[in-house]
N, C-alpha and C. Protein backbone atom coordinates (compact mmCIF):
# COMPACT_ATOMS: atom_id res chain seq x y z
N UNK A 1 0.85 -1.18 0.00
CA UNK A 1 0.00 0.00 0.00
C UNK A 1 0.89 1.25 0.00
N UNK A 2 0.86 2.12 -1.02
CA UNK A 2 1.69 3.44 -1.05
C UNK A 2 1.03 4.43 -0.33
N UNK A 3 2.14 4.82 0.83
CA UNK A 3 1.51 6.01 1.70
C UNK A 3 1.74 7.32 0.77
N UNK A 4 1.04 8.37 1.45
CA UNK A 4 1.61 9.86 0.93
C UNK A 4 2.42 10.27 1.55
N UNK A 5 3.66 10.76 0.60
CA UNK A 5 5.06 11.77 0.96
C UNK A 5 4.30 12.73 2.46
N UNK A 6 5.39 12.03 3.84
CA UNK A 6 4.72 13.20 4.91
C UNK A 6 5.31 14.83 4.26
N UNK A 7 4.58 16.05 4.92
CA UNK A 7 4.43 16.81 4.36
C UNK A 7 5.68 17.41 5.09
N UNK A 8 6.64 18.33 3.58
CA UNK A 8 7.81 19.01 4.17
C UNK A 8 7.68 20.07 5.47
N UNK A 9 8.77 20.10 6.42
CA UNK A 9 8.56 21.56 7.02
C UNK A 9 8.02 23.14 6.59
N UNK A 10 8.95 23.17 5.18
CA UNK A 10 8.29 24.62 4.40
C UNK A 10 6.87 24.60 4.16
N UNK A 11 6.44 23.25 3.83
CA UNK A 11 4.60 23.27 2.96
C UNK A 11 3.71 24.50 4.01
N UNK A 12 3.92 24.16 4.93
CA UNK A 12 3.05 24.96 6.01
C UNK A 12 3.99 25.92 7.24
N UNK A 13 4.53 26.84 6.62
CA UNK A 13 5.60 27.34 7.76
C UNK A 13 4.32 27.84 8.70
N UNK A 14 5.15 28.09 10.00
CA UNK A 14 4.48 28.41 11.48
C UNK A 14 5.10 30.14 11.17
N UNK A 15 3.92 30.81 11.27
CA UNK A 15 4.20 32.11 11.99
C UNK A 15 4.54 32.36 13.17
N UNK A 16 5.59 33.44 13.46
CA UNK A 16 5.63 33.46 14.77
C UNK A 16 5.95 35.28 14.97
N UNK A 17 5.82 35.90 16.32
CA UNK A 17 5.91 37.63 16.30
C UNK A 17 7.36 37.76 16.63
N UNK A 18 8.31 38.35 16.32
CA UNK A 18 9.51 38.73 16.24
C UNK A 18 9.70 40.00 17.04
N UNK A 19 10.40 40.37 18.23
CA UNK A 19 10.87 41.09 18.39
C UNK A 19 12.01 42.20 18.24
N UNK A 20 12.56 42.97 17.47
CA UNK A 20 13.57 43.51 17.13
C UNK A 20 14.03 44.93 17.73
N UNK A 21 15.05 44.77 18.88
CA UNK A 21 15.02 45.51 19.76
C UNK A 21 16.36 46.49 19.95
N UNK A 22 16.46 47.51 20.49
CA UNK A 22 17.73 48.65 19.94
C UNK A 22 17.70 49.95 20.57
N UNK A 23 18.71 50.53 21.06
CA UNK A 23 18.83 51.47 21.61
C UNK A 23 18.42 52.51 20.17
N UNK A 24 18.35 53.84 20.33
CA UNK A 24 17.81 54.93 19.67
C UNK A 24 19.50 54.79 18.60
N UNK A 25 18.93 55.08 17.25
CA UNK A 25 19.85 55.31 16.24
C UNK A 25 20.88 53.93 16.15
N UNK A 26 19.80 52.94 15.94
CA UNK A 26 20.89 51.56 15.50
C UNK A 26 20.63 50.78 14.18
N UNK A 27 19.23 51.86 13.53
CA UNK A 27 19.00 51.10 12.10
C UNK A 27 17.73 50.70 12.31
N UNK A 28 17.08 50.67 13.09
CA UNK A 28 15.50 50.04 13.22
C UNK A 28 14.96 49.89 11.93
N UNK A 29 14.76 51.48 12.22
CA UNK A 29 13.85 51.58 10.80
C UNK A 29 14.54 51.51 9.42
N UNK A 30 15.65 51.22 9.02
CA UNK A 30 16.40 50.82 8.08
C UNK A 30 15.95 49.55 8.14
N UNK A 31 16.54 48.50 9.17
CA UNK A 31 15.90 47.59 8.93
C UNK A 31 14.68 46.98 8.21
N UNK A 32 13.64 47.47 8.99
CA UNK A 32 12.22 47.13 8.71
C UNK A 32 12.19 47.70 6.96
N UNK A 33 12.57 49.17 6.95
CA UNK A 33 12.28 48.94 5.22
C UNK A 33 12.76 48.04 4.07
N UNK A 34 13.98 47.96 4.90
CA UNK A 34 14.67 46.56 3.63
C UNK A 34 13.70 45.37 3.97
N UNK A 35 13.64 45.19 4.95
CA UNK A 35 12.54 43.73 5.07
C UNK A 35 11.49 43.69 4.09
N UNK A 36 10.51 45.15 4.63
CA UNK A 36 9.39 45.57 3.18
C UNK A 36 9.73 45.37 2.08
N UNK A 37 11.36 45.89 1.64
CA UNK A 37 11.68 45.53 0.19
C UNK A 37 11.68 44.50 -0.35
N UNK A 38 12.22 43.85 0.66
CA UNK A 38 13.09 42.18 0.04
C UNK A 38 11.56 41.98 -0.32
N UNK A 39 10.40 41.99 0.66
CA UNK A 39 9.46 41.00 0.40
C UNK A 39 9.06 41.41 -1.11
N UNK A 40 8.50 42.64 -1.04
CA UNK A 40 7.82 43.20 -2.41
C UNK A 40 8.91 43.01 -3.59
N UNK A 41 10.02 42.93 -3.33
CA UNK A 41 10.64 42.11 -4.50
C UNK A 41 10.54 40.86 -5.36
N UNK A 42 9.91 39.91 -4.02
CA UNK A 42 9.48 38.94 -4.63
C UNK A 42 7.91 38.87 -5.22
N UNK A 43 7.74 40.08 -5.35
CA UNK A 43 5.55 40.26 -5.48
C UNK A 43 4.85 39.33 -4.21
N UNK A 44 5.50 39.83 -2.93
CA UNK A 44 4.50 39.65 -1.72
C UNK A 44 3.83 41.10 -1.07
N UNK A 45 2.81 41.15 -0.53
CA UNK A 45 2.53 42.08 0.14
C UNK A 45 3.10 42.44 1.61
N UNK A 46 3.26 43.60 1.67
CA UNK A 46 3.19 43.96 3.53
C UNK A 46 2.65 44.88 3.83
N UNK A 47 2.60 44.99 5.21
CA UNK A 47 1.40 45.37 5.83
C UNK A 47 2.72 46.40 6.45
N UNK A 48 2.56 47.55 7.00
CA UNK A 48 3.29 48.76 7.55
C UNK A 48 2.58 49.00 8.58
N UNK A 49 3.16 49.46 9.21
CA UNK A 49 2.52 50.06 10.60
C UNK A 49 3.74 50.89 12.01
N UNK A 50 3.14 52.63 11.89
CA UNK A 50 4.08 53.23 12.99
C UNK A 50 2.87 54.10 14.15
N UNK A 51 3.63 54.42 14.59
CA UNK A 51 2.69 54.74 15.88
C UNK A 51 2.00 56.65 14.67
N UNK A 52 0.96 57.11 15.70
CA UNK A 52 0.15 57.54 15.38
C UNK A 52 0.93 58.92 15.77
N UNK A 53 1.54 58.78 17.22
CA UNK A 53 1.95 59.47 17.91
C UNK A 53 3.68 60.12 17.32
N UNK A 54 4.27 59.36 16.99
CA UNK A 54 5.17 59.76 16.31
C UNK A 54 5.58 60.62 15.26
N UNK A 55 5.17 61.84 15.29
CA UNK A 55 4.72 63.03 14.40
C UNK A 55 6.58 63.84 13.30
N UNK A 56 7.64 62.98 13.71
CA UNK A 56 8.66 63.91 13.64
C UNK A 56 9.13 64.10 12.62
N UNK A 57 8.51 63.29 11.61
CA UNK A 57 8.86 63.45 10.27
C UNK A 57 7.50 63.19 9.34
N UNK A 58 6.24 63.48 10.15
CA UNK A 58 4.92 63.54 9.62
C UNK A 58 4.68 62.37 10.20
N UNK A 59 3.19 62.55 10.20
CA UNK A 59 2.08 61.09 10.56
C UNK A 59 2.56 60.27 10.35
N UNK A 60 2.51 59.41 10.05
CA UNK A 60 2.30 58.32 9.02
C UNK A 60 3.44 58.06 8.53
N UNK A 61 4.73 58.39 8.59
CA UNK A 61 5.97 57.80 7.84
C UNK A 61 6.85 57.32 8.80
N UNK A 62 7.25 56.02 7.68
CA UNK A 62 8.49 55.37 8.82
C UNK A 62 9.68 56.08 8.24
N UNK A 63 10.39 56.79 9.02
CA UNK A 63 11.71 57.65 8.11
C UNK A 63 12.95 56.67 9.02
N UNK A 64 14.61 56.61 7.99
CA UNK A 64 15.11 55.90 8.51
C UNK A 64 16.06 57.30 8.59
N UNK A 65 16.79 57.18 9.08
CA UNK A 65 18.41 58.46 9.78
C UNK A 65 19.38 58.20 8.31
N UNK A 66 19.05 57.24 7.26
CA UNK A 66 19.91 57.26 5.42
C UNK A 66 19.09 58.05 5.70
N UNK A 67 17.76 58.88 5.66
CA UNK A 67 17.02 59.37 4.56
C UNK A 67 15.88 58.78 3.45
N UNK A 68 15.60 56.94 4.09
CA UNK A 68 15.20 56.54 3.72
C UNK A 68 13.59 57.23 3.83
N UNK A 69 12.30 57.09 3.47
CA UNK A 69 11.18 57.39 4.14
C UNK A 69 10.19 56.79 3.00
N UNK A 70 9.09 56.03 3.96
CA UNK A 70 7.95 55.50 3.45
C UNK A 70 6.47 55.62 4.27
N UNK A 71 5.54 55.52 3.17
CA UNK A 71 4.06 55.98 4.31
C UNK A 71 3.77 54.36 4.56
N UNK A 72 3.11 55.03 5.72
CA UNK A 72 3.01 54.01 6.15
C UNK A 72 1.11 54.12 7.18
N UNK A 73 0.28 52.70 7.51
CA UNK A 73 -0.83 53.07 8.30
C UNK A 73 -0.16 53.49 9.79
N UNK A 74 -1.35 53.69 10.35
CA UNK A 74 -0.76 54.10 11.92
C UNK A 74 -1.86 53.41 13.10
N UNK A 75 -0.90 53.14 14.15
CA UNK A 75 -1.82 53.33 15.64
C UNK A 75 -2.23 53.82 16.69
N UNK A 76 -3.09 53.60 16.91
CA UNK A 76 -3.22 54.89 18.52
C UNK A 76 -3.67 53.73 19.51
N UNK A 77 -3.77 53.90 20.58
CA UNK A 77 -4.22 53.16 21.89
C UNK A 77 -5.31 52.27 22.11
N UNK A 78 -6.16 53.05 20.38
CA UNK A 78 -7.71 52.13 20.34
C UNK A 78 -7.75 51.26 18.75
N UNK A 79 -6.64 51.59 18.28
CA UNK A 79 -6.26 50.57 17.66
C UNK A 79 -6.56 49.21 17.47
N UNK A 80 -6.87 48.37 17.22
CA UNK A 80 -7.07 47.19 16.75
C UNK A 80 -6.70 46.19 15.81
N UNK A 81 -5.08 45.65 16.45
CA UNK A 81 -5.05 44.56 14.70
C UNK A 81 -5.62 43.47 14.48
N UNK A 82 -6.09 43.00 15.63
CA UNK A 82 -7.16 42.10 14.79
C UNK A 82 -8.63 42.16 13.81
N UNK A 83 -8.72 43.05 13.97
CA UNK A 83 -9.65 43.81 13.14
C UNK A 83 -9.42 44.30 11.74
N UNK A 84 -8.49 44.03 11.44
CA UNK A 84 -7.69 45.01 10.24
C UNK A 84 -8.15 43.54 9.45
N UNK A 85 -8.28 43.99 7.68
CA UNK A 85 -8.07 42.87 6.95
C UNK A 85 -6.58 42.74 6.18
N UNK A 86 -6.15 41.80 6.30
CA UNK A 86 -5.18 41.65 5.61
C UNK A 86 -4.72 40.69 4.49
N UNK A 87 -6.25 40.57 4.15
CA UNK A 87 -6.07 39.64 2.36
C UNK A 87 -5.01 38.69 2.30
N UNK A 88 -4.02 38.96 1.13
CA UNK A 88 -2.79 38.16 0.86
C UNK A 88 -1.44 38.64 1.32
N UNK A 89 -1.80 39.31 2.39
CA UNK A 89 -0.09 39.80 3.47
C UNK A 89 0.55 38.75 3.44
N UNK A 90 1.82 39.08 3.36
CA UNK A 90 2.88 38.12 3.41
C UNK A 90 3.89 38.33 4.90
N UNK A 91 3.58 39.41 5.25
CA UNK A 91 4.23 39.94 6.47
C UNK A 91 3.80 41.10 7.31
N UNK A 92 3.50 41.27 8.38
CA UNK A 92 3.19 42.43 9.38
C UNK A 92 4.70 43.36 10.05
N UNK A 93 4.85 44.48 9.87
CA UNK A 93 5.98 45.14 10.10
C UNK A 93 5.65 46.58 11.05
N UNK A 94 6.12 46.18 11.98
CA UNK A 94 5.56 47.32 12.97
C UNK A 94 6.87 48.37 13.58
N UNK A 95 6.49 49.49 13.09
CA UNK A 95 7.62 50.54 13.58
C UNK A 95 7.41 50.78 14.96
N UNK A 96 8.37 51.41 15.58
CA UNK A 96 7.60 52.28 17.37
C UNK A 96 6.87 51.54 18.15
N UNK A 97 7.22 50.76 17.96
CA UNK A 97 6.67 49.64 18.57
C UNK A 97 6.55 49.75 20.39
N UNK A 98 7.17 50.56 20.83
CA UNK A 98 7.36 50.65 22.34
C UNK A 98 6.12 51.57 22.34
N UNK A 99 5.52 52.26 21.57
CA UNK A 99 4.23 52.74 21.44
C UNK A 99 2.71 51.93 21.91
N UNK A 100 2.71 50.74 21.72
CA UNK A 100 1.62 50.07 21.29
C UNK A 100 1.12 49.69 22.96
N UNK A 101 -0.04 49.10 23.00
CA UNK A 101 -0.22 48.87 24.06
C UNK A 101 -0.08 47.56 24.65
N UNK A 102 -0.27 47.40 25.90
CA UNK A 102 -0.17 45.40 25.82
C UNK A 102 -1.36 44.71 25.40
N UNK A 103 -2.54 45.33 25.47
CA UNK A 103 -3.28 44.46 24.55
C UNK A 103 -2.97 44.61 22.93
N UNK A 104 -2.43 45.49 22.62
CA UNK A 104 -1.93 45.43 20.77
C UNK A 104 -0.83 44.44 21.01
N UNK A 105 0.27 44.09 21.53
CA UNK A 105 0.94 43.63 21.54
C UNK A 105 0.59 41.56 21.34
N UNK A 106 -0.54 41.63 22.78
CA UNK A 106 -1.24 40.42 22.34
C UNK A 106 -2.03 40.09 21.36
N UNK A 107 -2.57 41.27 20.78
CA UNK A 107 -3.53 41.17 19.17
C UNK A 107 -2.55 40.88 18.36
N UNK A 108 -1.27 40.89 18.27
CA UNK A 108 -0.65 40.57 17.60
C UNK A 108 0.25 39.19 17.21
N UNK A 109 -0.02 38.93 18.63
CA UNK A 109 1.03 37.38 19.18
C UNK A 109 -0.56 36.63 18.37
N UNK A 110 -1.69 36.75 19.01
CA UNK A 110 -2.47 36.15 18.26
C UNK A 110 -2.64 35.86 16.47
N UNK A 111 -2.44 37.24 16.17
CA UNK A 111 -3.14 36.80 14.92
C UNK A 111 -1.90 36.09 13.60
N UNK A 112 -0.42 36.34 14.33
CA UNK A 112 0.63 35.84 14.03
C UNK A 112 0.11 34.30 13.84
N UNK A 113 -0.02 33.46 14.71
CA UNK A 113 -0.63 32.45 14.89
C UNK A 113 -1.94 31.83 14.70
N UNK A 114 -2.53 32.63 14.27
CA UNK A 114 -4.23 32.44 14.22
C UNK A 114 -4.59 32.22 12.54
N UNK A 115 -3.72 33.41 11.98
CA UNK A 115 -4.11 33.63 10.66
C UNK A 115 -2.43 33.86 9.87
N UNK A 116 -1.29 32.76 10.49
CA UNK A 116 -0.14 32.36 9.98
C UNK A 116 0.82 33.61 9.23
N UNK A 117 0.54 34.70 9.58
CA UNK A 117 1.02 35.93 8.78
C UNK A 117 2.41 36.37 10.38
N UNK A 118 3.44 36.18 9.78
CA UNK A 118 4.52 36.65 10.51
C UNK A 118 4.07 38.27 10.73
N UNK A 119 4.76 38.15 12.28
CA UNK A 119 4.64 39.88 12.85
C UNK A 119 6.06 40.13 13.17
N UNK A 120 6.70 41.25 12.41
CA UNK A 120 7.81 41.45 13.33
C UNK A 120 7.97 42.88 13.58
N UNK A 121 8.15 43.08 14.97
CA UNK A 121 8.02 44.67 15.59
C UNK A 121 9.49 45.06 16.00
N UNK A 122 9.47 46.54 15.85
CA UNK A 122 10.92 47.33 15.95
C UNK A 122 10.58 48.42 16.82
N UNK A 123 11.48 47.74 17.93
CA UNK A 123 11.37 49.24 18.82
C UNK A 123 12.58 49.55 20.26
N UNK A 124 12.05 50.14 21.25
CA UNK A 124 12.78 50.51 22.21
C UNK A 124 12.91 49.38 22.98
N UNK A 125 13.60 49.26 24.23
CA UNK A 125 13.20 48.15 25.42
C UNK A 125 12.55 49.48 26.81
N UNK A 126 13.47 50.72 27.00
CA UNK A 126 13.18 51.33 27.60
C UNK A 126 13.22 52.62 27.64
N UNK A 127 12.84 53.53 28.54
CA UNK A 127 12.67 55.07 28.35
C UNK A 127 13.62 55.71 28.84
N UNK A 128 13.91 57.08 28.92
CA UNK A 128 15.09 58.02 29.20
C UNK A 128 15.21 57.92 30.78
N UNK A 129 14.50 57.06 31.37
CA UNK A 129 14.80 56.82 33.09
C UNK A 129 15.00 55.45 33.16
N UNK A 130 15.29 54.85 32.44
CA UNK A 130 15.84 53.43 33.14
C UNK A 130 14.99 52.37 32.75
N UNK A 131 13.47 53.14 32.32
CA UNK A 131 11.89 52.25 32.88
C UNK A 131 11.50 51.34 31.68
N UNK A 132 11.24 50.38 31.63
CA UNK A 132 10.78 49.77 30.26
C UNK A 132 9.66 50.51 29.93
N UNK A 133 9.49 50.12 28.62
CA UNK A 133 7.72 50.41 28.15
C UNK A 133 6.83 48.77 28.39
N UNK A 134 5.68 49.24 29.09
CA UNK A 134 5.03 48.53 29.15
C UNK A 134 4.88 47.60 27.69
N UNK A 135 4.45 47.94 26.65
CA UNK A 135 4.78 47.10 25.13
C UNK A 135 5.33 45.86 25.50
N UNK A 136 6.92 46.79 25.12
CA UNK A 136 8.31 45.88 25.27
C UNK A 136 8.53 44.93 26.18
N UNK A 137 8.05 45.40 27.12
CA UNK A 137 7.93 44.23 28.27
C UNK A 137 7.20 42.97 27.72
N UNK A 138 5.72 43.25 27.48
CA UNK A 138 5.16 42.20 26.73
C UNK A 138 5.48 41.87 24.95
N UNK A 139 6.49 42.25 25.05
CA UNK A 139 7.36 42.01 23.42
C UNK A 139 7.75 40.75 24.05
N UNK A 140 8.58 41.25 24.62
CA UNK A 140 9.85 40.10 25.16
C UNK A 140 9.39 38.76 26.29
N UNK A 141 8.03 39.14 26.61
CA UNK A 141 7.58 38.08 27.11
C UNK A 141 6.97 37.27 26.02
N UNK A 142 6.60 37.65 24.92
CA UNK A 142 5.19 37.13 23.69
C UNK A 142 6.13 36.54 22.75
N UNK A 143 7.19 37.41 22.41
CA UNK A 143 7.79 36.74 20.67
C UNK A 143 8.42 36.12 21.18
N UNK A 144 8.50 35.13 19.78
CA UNK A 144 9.03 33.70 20.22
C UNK A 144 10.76 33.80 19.32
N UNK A 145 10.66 35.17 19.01
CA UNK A 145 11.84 35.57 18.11
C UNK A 145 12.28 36.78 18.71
N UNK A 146 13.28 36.60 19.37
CA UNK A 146 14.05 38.35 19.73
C UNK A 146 15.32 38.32 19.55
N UNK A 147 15.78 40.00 19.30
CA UNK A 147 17.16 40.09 19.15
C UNK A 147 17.65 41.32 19.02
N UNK A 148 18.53 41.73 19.47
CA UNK A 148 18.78 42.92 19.52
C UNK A 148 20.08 43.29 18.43
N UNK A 149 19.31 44.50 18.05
CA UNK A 149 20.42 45.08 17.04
C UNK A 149 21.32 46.01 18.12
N UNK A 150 22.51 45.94 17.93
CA UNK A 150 23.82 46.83 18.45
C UNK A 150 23.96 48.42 17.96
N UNK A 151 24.51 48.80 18.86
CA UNK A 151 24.78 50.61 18.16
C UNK A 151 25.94 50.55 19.69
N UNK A 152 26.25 51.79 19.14
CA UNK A 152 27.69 52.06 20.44
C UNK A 152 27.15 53.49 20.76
N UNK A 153 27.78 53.81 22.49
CA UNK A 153 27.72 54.93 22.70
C UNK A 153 29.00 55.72 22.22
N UNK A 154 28.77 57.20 22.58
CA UNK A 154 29.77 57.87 22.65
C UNK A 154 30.98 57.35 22.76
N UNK A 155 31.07 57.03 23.99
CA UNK A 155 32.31 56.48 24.66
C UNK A 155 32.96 55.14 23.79
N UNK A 156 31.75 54.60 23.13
CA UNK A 156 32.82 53.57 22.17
C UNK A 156 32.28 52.13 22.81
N UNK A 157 31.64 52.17 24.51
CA UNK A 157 30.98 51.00 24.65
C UNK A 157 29.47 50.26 23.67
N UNK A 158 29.13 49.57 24.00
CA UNK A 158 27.29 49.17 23.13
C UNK A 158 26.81 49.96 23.92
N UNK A 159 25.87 50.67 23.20
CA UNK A 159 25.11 51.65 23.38
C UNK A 159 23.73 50.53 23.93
N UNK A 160 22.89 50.61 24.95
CA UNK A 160 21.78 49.73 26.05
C UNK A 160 20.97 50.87 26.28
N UNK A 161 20.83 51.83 26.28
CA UNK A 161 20.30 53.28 26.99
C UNK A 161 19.57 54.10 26.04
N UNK A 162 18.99 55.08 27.40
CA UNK A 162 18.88 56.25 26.34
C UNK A 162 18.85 57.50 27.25
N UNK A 163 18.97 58.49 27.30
CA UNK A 163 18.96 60.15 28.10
C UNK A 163 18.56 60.72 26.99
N UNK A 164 17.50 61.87 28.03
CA UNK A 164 16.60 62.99 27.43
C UNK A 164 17.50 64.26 27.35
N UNK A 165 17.89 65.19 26.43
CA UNK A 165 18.72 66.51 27.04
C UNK A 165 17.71 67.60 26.35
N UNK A 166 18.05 68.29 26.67
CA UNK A 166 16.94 69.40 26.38
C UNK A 166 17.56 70.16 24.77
N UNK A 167 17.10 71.70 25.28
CA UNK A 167 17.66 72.41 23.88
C UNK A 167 19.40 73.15 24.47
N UNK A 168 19.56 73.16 25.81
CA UNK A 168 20.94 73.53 26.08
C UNK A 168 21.75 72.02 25.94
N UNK A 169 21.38 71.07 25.59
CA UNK A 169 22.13 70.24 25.97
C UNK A 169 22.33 69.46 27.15
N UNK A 170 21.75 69.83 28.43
CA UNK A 170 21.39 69.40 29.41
C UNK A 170 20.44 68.05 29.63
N UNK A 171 21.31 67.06 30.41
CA UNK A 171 20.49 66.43 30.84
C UNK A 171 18.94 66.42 31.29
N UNK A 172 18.07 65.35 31.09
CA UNK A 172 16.84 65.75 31.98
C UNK A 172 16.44 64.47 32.78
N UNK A 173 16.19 64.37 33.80
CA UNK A 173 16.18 62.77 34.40
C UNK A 173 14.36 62.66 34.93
N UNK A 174 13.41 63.94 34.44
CA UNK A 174 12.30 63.73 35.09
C UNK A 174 11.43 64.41 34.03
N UNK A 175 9.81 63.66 33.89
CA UNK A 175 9.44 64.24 32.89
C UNK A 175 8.69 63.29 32.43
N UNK A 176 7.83 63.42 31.16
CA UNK A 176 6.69 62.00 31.01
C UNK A 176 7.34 61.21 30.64
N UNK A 177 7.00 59.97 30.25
CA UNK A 177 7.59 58.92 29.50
C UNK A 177 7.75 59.26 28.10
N UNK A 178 6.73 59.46 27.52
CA UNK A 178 6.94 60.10 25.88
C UNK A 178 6.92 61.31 25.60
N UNK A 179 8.01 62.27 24.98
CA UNK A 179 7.91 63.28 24.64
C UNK A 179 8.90 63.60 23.16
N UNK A 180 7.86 64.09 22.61
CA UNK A 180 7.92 63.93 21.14
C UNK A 180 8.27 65.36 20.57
N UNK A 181 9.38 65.81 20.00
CA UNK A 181 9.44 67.11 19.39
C UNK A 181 9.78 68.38 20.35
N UNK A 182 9.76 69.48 19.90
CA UNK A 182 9.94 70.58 21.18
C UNK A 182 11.47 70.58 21.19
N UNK A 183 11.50 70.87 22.12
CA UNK A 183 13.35 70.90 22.79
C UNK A 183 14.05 69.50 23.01
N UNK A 184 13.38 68.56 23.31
CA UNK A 184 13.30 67.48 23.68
C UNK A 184 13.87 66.21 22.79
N UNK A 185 15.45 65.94 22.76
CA UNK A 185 16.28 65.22 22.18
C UNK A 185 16.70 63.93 22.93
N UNK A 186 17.43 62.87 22.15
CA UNK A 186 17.63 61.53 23.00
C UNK A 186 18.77 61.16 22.56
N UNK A 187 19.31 60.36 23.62
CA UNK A 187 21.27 60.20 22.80
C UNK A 187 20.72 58.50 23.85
N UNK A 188 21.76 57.78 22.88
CA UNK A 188 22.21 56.12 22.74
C UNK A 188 22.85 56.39 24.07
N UNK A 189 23.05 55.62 24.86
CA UNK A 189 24.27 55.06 25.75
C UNK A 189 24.63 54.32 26.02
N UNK A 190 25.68 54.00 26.87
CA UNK A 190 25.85 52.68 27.05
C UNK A 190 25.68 52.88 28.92
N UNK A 191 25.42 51.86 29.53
CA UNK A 191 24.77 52.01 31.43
C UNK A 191 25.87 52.79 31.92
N UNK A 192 27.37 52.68 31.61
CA UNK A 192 28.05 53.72 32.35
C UNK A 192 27.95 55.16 32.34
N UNK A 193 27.93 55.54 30.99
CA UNK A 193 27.43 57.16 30.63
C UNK A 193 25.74 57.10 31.48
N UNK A 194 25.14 56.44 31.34
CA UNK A 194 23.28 56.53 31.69
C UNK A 194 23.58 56.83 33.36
N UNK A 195 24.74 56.16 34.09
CA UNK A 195 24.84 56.31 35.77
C UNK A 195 25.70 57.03 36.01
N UNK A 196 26.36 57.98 34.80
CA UNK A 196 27.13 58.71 35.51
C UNK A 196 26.70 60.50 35.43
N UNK A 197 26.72 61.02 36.65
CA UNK A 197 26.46 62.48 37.08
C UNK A 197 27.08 63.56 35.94
């Protein structure tokens, strides 16, 4: 009796949500657009996505520090990706990701798995005080894929950090968690520059 060929690993790949994680100015968003490329090179679709809130180079665009820049949809807090249709996506690509909330974060671990469409998100681990983002936290608890891209500080160590300085250049160690535009600048570090006075 001739059985049927069991079925290869590729026939049915497993989606899974990817975390891709990085101090400020290490390529994020470079990244993520070449990803977009490669795919649409091969005539797949993707799906884009940056926070709503992220206004610094307009709504809606993921801009990379080349000069790269693409539009892109957006989220806010009431957001919903499971709700979104996504036809023949070949991939979910999420900018700002330290933006999102923890239930977006789980709408996402879900539908990775639910409806086999890879998620992979690019963002912070933590804020200009030390503090994670709630997100990231549930990034790194949810994807079953993480990894951190490298950048160096000043000093020449890996840059892990980040500090707020104002428009003199001055440190700022207090203040909301997100602050977007204004005077309000962010430099890479590495934990020795972040603890030292």
């Amino acid at each position: 009796m001739l059985r049927a060929p069991a079925p290869h690993p590729t026939d049915h790949p497993m989606a899974k949500l990817f975390f891709r994680y990085a101090a400020m100015n290490s390529g994020k968003s470079t990244q993520l657009l070449q990803i977009a490329n490669n795919y649409e090179s091969m005539g797949k679709a993707v799906a884009l996505y940056t926070s709503a809130i992220d206004d610094r180079y307009g709504v809606g665009m993921i801009t990379s520090r080349l000069n790269i820049q693409r539009e892109s949809a957006t989220f806010d807090a009431g957001f919903d990706f499971l709700a979104q249709d996504y036809g023949d996506t070949a991939c979910i690509l999420v900018d700002e990701a330290q933006f999102m909330t923890p239930a977006q974060v789980q709408q996402l671990h879900r539908l990775a798995h639910t409806r086999n469409i890879p998620v992979i998100c690019f963002g912070l681990r933590t804020d200009f005080q030390g503090h994670p983002f709630s997100s990231s936290a549930w990034l790194l608890s949810l994807a079953e894929d993480v990894e951190e891209i490298k950048t160096i500080c000043q000093c020449g160590r890996k840059a892990t950090m980040h500090i707020r300085i104002d428009g003199a250049g001055r440190r700022v160690k207090e203040g909301p968690q997100v602050e977007i535009g204004g005077e309000a600048r962010y430099r890479a570090v590495c934990g020795n520059c972040f603890h030292a006075d």
